[in-house]
PDB file of N, CA and C in Angstrom:
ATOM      1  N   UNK A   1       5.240  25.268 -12.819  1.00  0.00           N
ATOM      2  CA  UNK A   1       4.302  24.180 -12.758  1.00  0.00           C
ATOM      3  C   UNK A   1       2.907  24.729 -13.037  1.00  0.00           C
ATOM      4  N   UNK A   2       2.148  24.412 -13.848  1.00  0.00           N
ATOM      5  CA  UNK A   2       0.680  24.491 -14.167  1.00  0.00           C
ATOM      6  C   UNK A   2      -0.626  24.158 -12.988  1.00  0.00           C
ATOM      7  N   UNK A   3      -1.315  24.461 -13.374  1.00  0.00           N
ATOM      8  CA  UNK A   3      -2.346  23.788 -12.079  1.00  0.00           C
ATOM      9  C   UNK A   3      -2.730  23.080 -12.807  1.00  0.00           C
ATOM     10  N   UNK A   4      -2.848  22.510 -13.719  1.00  0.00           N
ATOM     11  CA  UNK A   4      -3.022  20.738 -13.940  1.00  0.00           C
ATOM     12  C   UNK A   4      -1.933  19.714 -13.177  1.00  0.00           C
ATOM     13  N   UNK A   5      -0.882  20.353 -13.634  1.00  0.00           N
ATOM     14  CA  UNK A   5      -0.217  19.367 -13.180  1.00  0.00           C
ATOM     15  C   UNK A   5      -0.105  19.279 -11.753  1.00  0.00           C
ATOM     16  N   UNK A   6      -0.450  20.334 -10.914  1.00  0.00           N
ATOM     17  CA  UNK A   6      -0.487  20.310  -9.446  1.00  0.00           C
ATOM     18  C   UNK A   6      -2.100  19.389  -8.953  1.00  0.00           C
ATOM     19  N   UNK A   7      -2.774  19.490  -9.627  1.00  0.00           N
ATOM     20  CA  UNK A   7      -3.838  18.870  -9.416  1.00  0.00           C
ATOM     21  C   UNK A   7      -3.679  17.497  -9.572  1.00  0.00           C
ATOM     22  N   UNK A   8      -3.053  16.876 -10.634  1.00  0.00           N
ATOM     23  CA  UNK A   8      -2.744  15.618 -10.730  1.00  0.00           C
ATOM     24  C   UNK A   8      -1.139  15.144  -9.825  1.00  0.00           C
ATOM     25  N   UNK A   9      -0.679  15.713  -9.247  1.00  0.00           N
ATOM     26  CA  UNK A   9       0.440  15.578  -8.501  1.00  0.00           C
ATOM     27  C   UNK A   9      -0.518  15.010  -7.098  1.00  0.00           C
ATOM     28  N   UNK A  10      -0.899  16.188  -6.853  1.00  0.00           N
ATOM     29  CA  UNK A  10      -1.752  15.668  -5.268  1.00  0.00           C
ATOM     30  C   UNK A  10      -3.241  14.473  -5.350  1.00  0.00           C
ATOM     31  N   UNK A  11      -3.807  14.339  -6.617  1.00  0.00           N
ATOM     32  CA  UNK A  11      -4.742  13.229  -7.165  1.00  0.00           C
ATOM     33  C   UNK A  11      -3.343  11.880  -6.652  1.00  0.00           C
ATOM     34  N   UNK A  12      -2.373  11.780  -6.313  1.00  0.00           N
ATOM     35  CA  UNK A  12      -1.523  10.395  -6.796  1.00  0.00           C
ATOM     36  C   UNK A  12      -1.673   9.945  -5.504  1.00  0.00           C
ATOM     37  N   UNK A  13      -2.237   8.688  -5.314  1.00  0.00           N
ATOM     38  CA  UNK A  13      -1.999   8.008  -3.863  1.00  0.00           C
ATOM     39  C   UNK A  13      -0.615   7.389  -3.426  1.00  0.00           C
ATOM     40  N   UNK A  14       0.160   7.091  -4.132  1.00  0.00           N
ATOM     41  CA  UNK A  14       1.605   7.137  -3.710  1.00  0.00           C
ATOM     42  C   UNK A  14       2.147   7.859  -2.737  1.00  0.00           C
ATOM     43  N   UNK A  15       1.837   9.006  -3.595  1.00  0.00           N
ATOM     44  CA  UNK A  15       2.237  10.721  -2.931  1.00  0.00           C
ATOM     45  C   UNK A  15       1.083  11.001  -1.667  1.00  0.00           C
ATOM     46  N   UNK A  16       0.428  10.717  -1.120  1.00  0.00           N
ATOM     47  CA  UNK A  16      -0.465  11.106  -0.378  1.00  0.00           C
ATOM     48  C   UNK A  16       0.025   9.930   0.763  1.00  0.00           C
ATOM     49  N   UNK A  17       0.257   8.780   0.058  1.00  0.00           N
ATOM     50  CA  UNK A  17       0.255   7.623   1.206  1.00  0.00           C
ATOM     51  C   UNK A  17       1.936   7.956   2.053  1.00  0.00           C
ATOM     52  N   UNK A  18       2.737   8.400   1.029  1.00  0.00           N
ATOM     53  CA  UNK A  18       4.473   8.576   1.698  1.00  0.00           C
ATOM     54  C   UNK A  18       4.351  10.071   2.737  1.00  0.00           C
ATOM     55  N   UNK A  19       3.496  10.901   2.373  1.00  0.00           N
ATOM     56  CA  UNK A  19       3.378  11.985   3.204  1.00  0.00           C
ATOM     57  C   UNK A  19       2.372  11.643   4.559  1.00  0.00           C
ATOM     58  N   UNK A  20       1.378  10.583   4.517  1.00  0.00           N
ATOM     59  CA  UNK A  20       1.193  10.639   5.633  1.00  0.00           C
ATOM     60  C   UNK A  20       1.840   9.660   6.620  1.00  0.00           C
ATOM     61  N   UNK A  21       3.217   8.492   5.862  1.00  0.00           N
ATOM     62  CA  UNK A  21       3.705   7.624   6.693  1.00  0.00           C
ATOM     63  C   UNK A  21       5.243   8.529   6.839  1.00  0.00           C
ATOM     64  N   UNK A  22       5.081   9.501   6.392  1.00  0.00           N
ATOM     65  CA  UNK A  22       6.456  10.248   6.713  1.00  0.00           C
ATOM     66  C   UNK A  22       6.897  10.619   8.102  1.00  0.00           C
ATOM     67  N   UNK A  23       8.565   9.975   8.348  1.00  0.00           N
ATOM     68  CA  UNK A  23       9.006   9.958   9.878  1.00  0.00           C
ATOM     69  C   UNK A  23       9.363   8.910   9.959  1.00  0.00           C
ATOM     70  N   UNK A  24      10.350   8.695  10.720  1.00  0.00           N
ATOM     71  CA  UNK A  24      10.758   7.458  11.401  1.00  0.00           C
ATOM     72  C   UNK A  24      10.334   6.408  11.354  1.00  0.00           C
ATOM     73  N   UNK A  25       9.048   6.441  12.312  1.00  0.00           N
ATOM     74  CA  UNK A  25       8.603   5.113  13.149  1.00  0.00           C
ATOM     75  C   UNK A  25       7.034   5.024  12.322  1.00  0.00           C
ATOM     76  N   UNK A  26       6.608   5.802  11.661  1.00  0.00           N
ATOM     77  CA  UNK A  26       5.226   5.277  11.174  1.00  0.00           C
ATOM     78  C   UNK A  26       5.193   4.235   9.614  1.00  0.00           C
ATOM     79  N   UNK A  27       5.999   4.410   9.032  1.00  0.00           N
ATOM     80  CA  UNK A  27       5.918   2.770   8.189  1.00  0.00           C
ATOM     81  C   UNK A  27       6.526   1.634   8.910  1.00  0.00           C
ATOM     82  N   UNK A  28       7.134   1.225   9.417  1.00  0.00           N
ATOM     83  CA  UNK A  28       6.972  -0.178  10.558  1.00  0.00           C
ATOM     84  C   UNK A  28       6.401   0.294  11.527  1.00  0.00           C
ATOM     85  N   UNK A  29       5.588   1.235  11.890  1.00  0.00           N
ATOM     86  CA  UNK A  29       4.369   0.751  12.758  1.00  0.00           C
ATOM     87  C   UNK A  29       3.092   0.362  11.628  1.00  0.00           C
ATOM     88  N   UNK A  30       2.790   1.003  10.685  1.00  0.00           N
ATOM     89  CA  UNK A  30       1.926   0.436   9.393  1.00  0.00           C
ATOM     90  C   UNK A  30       2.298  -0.805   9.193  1.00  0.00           C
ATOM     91  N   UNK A  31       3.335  -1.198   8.690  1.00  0.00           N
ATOM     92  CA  UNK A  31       3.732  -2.024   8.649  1.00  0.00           C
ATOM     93  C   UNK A  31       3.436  -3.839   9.401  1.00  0.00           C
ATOM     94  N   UNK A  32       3.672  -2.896  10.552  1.00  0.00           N
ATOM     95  CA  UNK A  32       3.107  -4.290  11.884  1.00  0.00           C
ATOM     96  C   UNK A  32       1.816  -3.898  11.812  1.00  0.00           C
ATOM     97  N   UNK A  33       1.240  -2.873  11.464  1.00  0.00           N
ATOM     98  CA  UNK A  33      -0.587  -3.100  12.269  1.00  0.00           C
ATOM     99  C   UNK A  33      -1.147  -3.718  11.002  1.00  0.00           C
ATOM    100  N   UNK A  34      -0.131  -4.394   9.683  1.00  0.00           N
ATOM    101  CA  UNK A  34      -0.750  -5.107   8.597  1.00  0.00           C
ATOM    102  C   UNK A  34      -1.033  -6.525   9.289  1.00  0.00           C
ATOM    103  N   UNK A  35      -0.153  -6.939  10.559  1.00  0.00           N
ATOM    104  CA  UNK A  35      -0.804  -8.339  10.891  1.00  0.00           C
ATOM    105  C   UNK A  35      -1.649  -7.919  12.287  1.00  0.00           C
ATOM    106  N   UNK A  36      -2.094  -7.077  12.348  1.00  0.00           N
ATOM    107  CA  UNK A  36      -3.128  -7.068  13.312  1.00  0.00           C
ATOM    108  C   UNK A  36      -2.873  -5.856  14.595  1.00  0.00           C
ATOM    109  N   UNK A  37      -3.772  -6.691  15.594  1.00  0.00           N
ATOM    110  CA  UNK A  37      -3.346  -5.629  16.840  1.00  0.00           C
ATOM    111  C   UNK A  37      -2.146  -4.876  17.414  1.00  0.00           C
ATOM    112  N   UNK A  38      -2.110  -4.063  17.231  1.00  0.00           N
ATOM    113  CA  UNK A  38      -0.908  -3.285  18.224  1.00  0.00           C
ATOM    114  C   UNK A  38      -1.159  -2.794  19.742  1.00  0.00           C
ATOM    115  N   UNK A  39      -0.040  -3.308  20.187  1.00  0.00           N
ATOM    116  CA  UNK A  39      -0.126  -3.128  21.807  1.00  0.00           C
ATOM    117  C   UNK A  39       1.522  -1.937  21.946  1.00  0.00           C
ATOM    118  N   UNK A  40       1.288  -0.798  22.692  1.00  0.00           N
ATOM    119  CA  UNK A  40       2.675  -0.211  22.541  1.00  0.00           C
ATOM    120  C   UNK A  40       4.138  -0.958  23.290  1.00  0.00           C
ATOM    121  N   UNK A  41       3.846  -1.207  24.578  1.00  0.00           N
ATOM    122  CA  UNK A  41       4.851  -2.322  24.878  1.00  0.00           C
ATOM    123  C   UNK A  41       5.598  -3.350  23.405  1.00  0.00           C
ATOM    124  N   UNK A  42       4.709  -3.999  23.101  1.00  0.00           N
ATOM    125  CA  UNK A  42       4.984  -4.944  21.876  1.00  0.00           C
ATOM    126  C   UNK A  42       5.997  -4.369  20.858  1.00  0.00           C
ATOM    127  N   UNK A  43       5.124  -2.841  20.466  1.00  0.00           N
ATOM    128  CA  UNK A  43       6.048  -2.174  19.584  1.00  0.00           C
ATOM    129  C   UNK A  43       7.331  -1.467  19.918  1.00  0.00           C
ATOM    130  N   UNK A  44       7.211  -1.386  21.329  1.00  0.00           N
ATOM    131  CA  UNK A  44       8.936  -1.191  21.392  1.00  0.00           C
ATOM    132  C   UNK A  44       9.673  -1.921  21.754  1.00  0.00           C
ATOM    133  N   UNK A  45       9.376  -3.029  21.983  1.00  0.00           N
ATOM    134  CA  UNK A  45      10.026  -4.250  21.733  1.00  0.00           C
ATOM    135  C   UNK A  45      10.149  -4.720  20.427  1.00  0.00           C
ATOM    136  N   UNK A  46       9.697  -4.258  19.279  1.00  0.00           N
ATOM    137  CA  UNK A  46       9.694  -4.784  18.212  1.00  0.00           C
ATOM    138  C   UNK A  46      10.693  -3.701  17.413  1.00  0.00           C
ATOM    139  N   UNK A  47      10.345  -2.509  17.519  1.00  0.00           N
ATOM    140  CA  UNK A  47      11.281  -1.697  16.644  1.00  0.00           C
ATOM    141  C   UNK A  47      12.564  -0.836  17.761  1.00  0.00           C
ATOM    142  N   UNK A  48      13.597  -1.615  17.065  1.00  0.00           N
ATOM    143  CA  UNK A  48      14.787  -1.619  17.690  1.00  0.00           C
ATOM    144  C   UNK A  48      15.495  -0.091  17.579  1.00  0.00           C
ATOM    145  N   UNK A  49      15.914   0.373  18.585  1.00  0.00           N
ATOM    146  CA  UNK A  49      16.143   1.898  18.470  1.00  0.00           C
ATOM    147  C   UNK A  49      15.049   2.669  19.261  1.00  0.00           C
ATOM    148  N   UNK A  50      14.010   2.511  19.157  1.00  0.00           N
ATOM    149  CA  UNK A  50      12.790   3.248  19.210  1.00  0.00           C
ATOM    150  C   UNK A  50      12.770   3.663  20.775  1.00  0.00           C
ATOM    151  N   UNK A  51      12.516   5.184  21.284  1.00  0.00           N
ATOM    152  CA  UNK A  51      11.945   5.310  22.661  1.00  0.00           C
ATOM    153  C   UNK A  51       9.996   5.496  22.566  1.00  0.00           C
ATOM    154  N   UNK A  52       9.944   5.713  23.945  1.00  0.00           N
ATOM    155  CA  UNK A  52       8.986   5.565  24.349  1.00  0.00           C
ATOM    156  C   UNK A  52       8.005   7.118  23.461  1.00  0.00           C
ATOM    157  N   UNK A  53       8.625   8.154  23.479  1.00  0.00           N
ATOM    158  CA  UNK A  53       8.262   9.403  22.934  1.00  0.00           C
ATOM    159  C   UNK A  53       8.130   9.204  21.358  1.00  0.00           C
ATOM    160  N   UNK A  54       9.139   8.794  20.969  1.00  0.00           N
ATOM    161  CA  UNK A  54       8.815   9.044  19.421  1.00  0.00           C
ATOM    162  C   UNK A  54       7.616   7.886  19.147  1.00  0.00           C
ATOM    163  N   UNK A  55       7.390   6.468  19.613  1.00  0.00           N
ATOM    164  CA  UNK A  55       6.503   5.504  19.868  1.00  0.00           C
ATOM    165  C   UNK A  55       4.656   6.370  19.692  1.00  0.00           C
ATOM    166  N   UNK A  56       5.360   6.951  20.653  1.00  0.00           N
ATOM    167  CA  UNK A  56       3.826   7.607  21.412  1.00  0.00           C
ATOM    168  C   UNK A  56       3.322   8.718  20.645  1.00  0.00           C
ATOM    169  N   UNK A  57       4.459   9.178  20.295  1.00  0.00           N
ATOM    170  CA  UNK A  57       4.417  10.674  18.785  1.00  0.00           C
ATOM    171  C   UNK A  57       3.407  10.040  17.079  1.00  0.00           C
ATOM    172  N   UNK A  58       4.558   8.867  16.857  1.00  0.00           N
ATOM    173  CA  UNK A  58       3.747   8.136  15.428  1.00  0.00           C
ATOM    174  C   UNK A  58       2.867   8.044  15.909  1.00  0.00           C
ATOM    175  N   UNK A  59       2.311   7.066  16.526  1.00  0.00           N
ATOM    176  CA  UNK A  59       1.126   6.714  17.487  1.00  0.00           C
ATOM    177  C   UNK A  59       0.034   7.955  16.761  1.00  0.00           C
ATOM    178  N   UNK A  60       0.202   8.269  17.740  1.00  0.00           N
ATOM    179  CA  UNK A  60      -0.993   9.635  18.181  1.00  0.00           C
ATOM    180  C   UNK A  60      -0.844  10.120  16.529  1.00  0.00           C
ATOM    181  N   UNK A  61      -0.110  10.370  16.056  1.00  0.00           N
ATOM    182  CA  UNK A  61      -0.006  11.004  14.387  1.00  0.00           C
ATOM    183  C   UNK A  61      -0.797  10.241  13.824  1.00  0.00           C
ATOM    184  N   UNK A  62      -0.436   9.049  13.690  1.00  0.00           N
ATOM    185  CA  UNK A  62      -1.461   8.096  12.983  1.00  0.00           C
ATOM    186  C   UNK A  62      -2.817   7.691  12.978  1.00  0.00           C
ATOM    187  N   UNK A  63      -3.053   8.247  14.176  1.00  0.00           N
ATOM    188  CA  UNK A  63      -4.726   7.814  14.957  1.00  0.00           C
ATOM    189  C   UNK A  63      -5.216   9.272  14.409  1.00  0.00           C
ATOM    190  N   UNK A  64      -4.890  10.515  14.386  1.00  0.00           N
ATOM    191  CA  UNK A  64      -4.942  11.766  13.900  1.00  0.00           C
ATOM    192  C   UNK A  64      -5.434  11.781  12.517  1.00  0.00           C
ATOM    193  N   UNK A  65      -4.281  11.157  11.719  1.00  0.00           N
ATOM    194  CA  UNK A  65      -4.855  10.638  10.797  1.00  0.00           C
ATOM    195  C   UNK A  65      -5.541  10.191   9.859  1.00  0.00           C
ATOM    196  N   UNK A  66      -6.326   8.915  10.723  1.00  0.00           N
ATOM    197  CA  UNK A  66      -7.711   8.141  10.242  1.00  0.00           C
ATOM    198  C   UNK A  66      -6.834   6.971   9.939  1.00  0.00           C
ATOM    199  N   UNK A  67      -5.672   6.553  10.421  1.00  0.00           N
ATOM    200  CA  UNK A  67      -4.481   4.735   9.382  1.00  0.00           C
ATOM    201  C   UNK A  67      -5.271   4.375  10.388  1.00  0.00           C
ATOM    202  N   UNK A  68      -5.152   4.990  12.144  1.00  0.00           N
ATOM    203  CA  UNK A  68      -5.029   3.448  13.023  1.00  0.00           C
ATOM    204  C   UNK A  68      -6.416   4.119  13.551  1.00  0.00           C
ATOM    205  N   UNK A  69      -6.974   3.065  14.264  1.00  0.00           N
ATOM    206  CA  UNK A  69      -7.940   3.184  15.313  1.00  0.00           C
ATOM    207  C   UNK A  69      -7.341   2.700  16.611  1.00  0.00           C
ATOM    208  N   UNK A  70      -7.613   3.511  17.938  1.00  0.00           N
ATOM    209  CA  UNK A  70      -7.334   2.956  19.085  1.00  0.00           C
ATOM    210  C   UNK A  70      -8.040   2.731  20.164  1.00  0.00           C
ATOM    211  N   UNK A  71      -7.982   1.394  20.670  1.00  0.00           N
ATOM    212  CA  UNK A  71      -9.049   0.730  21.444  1.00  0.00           C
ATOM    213  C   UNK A  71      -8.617   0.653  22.466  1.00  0.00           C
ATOM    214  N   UNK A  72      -9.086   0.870  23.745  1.00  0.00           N
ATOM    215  CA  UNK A  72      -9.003   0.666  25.053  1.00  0.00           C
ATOM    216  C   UNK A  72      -9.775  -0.834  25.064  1.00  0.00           C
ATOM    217  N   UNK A  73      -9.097  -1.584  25.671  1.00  0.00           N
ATOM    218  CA  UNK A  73      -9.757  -2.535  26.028  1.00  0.00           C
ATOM    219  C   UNK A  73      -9.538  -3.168  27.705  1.00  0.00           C
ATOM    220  N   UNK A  74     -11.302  -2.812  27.908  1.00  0.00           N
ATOM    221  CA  UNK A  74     -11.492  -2.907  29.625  1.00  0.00           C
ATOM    222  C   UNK A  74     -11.204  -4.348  29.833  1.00  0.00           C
ATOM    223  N   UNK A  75     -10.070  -5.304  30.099  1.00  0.00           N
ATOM    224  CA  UNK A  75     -10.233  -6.220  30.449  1.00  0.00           C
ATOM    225  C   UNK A  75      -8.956  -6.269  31.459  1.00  0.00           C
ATOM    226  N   UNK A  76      -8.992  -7.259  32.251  1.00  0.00           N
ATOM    227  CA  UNK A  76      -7.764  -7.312  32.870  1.00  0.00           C
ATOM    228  C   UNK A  76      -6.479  -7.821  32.504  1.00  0.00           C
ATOM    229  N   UNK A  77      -5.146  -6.919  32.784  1.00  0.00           N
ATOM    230  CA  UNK A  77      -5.414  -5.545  32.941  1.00  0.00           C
ATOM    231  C   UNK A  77      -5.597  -4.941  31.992  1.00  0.00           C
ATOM    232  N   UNK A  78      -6.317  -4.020  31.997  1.00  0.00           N
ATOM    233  CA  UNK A  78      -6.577  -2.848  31.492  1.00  0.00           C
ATOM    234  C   UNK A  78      -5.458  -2.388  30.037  1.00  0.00           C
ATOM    235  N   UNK A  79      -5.283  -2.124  28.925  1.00  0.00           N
ATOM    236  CA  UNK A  79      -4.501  -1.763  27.747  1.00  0.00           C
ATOM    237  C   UNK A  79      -5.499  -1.157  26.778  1.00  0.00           C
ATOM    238  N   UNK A  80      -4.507  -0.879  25.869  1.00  0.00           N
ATOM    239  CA  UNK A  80      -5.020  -0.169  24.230  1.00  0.00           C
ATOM    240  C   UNK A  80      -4.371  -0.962  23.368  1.00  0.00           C
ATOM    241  N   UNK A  81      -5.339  -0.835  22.376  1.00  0.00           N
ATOM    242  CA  UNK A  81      -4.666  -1.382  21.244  1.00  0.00           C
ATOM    243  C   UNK A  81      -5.185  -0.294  19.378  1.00  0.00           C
ATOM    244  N   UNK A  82      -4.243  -0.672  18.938  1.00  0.00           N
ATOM    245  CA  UNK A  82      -4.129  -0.198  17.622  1.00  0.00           C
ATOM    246  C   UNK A  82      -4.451  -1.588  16.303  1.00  0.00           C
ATOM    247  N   UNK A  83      -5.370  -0.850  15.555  1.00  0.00           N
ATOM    248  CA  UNK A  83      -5.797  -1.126  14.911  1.00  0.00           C
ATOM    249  C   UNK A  83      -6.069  -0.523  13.307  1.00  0.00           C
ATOM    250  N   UNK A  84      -5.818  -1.198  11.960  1.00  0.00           N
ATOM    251  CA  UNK A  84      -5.670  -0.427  11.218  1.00  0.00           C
ATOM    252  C   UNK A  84      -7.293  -0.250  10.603  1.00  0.00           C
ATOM    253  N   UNK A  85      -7.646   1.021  10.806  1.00  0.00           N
ATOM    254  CA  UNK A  85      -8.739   1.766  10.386  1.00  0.00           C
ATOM    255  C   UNK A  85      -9.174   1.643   8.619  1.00  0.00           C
ATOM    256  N   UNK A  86     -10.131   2.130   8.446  1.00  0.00           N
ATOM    257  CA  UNK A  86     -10.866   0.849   7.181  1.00  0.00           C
ATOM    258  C   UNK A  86     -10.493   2.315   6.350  1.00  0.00           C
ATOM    259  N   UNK A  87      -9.758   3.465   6.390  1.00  0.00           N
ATOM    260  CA  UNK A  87      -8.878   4.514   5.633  1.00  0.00           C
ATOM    261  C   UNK A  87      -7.317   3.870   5.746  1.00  0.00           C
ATOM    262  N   UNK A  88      -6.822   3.426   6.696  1.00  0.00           N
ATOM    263  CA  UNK A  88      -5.536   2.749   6.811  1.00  0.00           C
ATOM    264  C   UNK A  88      -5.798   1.277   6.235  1.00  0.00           C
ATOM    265  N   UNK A  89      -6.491   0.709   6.192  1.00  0.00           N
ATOM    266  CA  UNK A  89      -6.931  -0.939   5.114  1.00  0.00           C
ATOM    267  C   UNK A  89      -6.664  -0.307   3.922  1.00  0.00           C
ATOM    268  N   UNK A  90      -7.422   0.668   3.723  1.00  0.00           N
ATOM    269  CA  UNK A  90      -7.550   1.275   2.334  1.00  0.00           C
ATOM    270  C   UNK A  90      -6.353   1.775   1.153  1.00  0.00           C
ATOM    271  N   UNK A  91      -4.928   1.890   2.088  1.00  0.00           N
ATOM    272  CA  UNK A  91      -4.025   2.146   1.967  1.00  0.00           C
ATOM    273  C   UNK A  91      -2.762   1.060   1.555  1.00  0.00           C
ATOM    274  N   UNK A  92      -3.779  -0.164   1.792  1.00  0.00           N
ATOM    275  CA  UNK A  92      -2.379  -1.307   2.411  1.00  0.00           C
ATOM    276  C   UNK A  92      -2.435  -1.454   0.358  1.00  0.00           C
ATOM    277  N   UNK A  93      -3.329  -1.569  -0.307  1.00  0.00           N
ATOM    278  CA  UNK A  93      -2.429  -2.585  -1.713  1.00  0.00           C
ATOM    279  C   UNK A  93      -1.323  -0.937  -2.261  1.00  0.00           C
ATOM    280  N   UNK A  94      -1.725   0.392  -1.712  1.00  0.00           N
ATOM    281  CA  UNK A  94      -0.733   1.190  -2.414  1.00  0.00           C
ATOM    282  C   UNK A  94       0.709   0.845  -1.187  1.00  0.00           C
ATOM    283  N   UNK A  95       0.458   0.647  -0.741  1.00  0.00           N
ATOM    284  CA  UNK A  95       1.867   0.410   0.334  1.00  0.00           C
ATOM    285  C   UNK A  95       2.940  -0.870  -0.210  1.00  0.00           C
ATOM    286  N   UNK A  96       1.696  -2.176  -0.616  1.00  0.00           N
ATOM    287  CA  UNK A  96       2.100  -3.495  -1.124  1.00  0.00           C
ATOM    288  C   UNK A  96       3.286  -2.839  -2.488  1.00  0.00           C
ATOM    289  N   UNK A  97       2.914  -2.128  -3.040  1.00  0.00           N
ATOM    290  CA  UNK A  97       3.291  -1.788  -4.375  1.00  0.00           C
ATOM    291  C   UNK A  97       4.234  -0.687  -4.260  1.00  0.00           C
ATOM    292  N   UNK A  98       4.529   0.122  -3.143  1.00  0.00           N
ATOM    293  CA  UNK A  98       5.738   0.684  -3.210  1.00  0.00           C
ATOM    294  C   UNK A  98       6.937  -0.417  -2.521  1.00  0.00           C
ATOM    295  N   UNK A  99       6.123  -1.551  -1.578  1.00  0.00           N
ATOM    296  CA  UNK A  99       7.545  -2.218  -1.571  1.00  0.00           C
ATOM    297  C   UNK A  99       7.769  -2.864  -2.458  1.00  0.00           C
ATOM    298  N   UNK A 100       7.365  -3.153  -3.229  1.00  0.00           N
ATOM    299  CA  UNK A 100       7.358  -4.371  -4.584  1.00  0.00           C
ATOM    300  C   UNK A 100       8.395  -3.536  -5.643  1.00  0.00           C
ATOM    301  N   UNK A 101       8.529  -2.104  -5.133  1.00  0.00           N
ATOM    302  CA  UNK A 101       9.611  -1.299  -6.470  1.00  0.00           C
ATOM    303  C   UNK A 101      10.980  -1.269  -5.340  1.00  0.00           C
ATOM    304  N   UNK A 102      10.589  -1.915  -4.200  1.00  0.00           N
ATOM    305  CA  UNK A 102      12.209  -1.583  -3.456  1.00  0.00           C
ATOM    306  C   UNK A 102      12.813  -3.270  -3.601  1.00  0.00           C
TER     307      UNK A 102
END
């Protein structure tokens, strides 16, 4: 392989977007934080299979990241929520377009 072509391999947002949703549980958690807030309760109720560890693993990977932002919100009671970060917005029409080839 050339270093052009390695340069234009890692230039591809495809390739950049599948390596950072790589794993299990982080494209349907992307996925759901396309309609909004995430609460973790919610999401393991939502993705079937899922424990509490691997939940909490994407999670934290993703906020690592720069996809999600996570908000504590002081109200009663007390929770966090996930939110997709304006680098994770940034991501959603290359995401639209790899499901559009499945």
């Amino acid at each position: 392989m050339t270093a052009t072509n390695t340069s234009n391999e890692s230039n591809c947002p495809a390739e950049g977007l599948l390596k950072m949703l790589s794993g299990k549980w982080k494209p349907q958690i992307f996925r759901l934080a396309l309609n909004g807030s995430l609460r973790f309760n919610t999401l393991l109720r939502q993705m079937e299979g899922a424990n509490k560890q691997s939940v909490a693993t994407a999670l934290r990977e993703l906020e690592e990241q720069g996809i999600l932002d996570r908000v504590v919100v002081k109200e009663k009671p007390l929770h966090v929520e996930y939110y997709l970060s304006k680098k994770g917005k940034s991501l959603i029409p290359v995401f639209r377009q790899l499901e559009a080839l499945l």
